[in-house]
N, C-alpha and C. Protein backbone atom coordinates (compact mmCIF):
# COMPACT_ATOMS: atom_id res chain seq x y z
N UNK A 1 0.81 -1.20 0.00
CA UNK A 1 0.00 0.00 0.00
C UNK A 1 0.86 1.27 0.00
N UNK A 2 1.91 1.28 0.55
CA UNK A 2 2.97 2.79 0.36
C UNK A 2 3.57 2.96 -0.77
N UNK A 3 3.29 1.97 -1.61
CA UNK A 3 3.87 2.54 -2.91
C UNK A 3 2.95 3.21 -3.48
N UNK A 4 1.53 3.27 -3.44
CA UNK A 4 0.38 4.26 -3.91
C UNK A 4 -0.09 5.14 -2.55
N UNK A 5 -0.02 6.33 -3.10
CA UNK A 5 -0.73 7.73 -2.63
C UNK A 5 -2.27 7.44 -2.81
N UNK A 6 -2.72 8.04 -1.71
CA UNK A 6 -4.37 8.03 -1.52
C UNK A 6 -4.61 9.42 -2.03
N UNK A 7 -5.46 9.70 -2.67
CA UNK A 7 -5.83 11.16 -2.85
C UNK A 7 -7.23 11.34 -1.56
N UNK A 8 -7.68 10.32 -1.13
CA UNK A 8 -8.43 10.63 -0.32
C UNK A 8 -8.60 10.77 1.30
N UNK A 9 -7.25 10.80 1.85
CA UNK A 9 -6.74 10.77 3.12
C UNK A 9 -6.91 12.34 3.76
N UNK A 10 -7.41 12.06 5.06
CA UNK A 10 -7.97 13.15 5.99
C UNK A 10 -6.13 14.32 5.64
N UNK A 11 -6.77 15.49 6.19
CA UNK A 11 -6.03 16.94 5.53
C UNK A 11 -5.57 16.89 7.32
N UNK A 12 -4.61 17.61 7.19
CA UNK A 12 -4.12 17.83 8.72
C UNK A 12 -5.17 18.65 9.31
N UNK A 13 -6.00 19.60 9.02
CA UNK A 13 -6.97 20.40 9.30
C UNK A 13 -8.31 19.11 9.98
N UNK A 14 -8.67 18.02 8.91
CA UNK A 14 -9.63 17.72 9.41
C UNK A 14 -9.00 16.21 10.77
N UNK A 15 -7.95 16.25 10.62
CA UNK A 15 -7.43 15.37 11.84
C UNK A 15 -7.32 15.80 13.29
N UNK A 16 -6.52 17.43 13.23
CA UNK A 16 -6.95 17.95 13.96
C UNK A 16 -8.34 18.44 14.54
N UNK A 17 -9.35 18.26 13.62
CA UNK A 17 -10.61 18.34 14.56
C UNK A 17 -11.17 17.34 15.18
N UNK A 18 -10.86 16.14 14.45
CA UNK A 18 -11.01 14.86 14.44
C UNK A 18 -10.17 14.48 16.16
N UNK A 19 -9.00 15.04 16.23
CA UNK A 19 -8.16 14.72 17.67
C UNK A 19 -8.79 15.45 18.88
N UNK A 20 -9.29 16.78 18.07
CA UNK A 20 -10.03 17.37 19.19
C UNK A 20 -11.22 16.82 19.84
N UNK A 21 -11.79 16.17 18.73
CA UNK A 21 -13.31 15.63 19.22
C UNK A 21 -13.24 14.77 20.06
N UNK A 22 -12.14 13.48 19.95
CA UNK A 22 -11.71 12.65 20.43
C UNK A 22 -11.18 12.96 22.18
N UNK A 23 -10.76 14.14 22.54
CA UNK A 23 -10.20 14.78 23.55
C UNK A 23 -11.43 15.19 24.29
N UNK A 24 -12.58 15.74 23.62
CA UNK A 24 -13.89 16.37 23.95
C UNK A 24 -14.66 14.85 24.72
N UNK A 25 -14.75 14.07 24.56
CA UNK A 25 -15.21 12.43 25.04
C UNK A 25 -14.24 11.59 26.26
N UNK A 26 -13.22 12.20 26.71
CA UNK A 26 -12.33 11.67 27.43
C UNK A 26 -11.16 10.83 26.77
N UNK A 27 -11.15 10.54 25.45
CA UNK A 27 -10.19 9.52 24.88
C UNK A 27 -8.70 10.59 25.73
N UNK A 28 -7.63 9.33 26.01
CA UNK A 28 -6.51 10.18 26.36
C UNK A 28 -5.16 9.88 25.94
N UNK A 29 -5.55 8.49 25.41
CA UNK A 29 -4.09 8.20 24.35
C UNK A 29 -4.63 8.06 22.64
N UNK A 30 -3.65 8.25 21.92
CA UNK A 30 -3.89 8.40 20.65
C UNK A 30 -2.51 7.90 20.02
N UNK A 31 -2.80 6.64 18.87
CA UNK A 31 -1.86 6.18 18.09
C UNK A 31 -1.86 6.59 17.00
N UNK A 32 -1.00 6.67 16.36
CA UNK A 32 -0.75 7.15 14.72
C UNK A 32 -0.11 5.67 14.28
N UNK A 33 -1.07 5.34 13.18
CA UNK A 33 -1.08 3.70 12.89
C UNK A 33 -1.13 4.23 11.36
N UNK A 34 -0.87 2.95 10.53
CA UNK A 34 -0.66 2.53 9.25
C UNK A 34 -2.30 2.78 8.45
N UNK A 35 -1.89 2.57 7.06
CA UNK A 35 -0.66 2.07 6.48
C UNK A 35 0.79 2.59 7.10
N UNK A 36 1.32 4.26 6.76
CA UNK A 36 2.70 4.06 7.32
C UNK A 36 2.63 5.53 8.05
N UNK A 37 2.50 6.27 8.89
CA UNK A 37 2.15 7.40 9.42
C UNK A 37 3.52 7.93 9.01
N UNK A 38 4.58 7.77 9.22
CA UNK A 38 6.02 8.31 8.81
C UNK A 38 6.08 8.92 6.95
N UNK A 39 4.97 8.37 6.64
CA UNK A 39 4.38 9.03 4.91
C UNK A 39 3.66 10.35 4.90
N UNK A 40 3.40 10.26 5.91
CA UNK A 40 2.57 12.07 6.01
C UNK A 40 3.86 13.18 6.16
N UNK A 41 3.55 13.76 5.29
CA UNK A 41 4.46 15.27 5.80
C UNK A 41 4.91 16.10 7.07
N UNK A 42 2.91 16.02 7.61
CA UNK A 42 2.55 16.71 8.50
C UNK A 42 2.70 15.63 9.81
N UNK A 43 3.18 14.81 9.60
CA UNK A 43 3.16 13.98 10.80
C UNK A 43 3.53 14.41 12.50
N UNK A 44 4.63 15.07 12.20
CA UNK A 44 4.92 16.07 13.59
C UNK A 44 4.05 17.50 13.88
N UNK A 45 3.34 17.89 13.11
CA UNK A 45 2.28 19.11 13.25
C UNK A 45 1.27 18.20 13.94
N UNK A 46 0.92 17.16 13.86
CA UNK A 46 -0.20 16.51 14.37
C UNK A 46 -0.17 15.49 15.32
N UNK A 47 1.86 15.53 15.54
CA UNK A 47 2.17 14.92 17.12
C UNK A 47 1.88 16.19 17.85
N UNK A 48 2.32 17.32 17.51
CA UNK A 48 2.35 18.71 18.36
C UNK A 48 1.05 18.68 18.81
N UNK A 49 0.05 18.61 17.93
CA UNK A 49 -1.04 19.26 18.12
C UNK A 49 -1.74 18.50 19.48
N UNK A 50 -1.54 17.00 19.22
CA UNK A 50 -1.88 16.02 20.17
C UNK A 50 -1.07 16.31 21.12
N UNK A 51 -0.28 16.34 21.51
CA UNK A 51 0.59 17.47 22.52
C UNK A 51 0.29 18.29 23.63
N UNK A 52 -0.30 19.71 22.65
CA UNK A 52 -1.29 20.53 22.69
C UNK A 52 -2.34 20.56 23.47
N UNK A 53 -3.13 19.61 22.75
CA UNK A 53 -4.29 19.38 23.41
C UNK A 53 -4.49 18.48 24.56
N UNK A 54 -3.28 17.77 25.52
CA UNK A 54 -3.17 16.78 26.05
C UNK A 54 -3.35 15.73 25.88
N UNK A 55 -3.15 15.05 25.36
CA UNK A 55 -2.96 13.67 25.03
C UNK A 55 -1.87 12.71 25.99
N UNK A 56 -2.38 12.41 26.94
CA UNK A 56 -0.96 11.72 27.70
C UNK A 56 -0.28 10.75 26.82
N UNK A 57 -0.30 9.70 26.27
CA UNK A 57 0.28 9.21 25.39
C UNK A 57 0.13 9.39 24.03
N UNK A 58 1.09 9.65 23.24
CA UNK A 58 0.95 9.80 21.58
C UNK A 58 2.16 8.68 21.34
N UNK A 59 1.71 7.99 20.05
CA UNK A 59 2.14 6.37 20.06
C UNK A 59 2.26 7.06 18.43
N UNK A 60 3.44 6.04 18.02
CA UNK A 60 3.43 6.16 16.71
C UNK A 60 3.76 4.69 16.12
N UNK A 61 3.17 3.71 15.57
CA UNK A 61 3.26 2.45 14.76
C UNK A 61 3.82 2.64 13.60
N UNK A 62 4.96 2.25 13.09
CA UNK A 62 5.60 2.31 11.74
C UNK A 62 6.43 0.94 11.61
N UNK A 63 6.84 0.77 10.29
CA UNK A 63 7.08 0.02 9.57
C UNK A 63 8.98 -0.17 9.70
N UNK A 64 9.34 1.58 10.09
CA UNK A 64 10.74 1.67 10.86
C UNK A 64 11.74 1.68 9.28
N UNK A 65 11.22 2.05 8.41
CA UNK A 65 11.95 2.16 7.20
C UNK A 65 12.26 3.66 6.90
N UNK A 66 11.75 4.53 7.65
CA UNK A 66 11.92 6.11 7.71
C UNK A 66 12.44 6.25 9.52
N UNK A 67 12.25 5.58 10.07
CA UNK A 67 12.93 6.21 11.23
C UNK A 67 13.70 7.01 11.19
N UNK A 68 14.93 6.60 10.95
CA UNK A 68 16.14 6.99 11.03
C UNK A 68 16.51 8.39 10.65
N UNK A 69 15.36 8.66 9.62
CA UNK A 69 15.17 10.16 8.86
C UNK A 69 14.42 11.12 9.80
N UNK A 70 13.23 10.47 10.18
CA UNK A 70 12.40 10.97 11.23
C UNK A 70 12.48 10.74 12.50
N UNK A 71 13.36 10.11 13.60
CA UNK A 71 13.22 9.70 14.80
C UNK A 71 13.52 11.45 15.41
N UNK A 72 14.11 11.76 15.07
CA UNK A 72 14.72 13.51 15.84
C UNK A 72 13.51 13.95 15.56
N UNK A 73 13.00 14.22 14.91
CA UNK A 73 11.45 14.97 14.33
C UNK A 73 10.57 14.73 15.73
N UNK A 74 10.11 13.09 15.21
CA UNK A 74 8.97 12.42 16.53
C UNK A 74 9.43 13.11 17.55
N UNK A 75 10.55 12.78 18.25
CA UNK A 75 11.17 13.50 19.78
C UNK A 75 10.57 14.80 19.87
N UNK A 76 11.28 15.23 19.36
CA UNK A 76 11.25 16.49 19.57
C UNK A 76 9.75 17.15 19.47
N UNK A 77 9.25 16.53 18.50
CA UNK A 77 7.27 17.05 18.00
C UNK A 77 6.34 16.62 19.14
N UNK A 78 7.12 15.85 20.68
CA UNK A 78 6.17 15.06 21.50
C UNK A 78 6.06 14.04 21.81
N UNK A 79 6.18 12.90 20.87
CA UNK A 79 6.01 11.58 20.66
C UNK A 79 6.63 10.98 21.94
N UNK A 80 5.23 9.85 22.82
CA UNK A 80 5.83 9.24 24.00
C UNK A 80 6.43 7.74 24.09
N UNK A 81 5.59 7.34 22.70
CA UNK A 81 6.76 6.30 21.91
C UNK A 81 6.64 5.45 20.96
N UNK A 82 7.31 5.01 20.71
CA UNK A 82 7.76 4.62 19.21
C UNK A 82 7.15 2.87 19.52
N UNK A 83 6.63 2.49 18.14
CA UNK A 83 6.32 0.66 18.33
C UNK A 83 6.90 0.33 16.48
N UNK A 84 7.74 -0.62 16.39
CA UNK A 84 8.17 -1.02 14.94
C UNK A 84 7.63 -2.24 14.73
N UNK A 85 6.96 -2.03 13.95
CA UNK A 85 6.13 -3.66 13.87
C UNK A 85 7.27 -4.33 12.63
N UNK A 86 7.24 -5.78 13.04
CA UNK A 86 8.07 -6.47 12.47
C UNK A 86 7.53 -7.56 11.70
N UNK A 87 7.03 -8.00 10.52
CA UNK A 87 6.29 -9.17 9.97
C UNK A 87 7.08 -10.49 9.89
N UNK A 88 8.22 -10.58 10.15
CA UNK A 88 9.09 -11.83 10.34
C UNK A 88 10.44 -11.75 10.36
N UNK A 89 11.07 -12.60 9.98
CA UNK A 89 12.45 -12.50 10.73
C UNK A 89 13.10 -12.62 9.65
N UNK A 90 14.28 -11.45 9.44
CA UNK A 90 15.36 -11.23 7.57
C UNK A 90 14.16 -11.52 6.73
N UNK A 91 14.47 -12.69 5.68
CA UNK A 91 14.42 -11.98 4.53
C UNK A 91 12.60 -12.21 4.58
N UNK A 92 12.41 -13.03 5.22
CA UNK A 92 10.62 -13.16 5.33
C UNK A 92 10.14 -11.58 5.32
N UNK A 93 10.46 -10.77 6.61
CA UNK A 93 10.31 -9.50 6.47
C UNK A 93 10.54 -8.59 5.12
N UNK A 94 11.56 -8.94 4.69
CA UNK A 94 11.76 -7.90 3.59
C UNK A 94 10.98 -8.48 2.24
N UNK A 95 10.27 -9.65 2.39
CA UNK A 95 9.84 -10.33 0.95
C UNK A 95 8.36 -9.64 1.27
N UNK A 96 7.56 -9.73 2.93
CA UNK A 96 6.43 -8.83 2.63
C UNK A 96 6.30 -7.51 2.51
N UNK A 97 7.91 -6.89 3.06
CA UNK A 97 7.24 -5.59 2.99
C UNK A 97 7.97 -5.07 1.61
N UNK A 98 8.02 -6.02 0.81
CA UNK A 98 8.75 -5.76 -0.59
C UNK A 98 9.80 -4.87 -0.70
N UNK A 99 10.71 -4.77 0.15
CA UNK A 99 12.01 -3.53 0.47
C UNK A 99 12.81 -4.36 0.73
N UNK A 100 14.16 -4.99 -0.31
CA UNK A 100 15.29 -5.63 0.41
C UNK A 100 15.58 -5.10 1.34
N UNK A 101 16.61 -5.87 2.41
CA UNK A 101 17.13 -5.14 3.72
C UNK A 101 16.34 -4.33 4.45
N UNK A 102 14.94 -4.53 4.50
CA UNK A 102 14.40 -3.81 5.38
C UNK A 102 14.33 -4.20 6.95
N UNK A 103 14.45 -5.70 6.89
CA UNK A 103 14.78 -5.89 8.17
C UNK A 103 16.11 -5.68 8.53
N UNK A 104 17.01 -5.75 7.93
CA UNK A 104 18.53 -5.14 8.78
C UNK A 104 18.52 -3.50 9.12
């Protein structure tokens, strides 16, 4: 699925209302889950925002193939922590998530 762009994925505008509403009901942790949240641009505008608005935990689920680009970002934007989901072990991993060496 990350090799195709959605043209129909929520705008940082309507997530943020969407986090707010969620805050308005008592919800108090909030994950940023797949397909790959590390694909959004805005991904740290909308750790902040959850931040912001209190969110005691902000969780981020990724695939861990952008970390390394983004881990200083998450930190710093809020993020209380990181989960790398793993689909199997060497090359099993890298045959589903179709990325040689993605598990090393």
């Amino acid at each position: 699925m990350w090799r195709y762009r959605h043209e129909n994925e929520y705008s940082t505008q309507e997530l943020e209302d969407i986090m707010e509403q969620m805050r308005d009901v008592g919800i108090n942790t909030l994950i940023f889950t797949g397909g790959e949240p590390l694909l959004r641009d805005d991904i740290s505008i909308l750790i902040k925002k959850a931040k912001e608005i209190s969110f005691k935990e902000i969780t981020v689920q990724t695939n861990g193939l952008l970390l390394s680009s983004k881990a200083e970002e998450l930190v710093e934007s809020g993020v209380t922590s990181i989960c790398v989901s793993v689909d199997g072990i060497g090359e099993t991993n890298d045959v589903i998530r179709g990325v040689k060496n993605a598990y090393s």
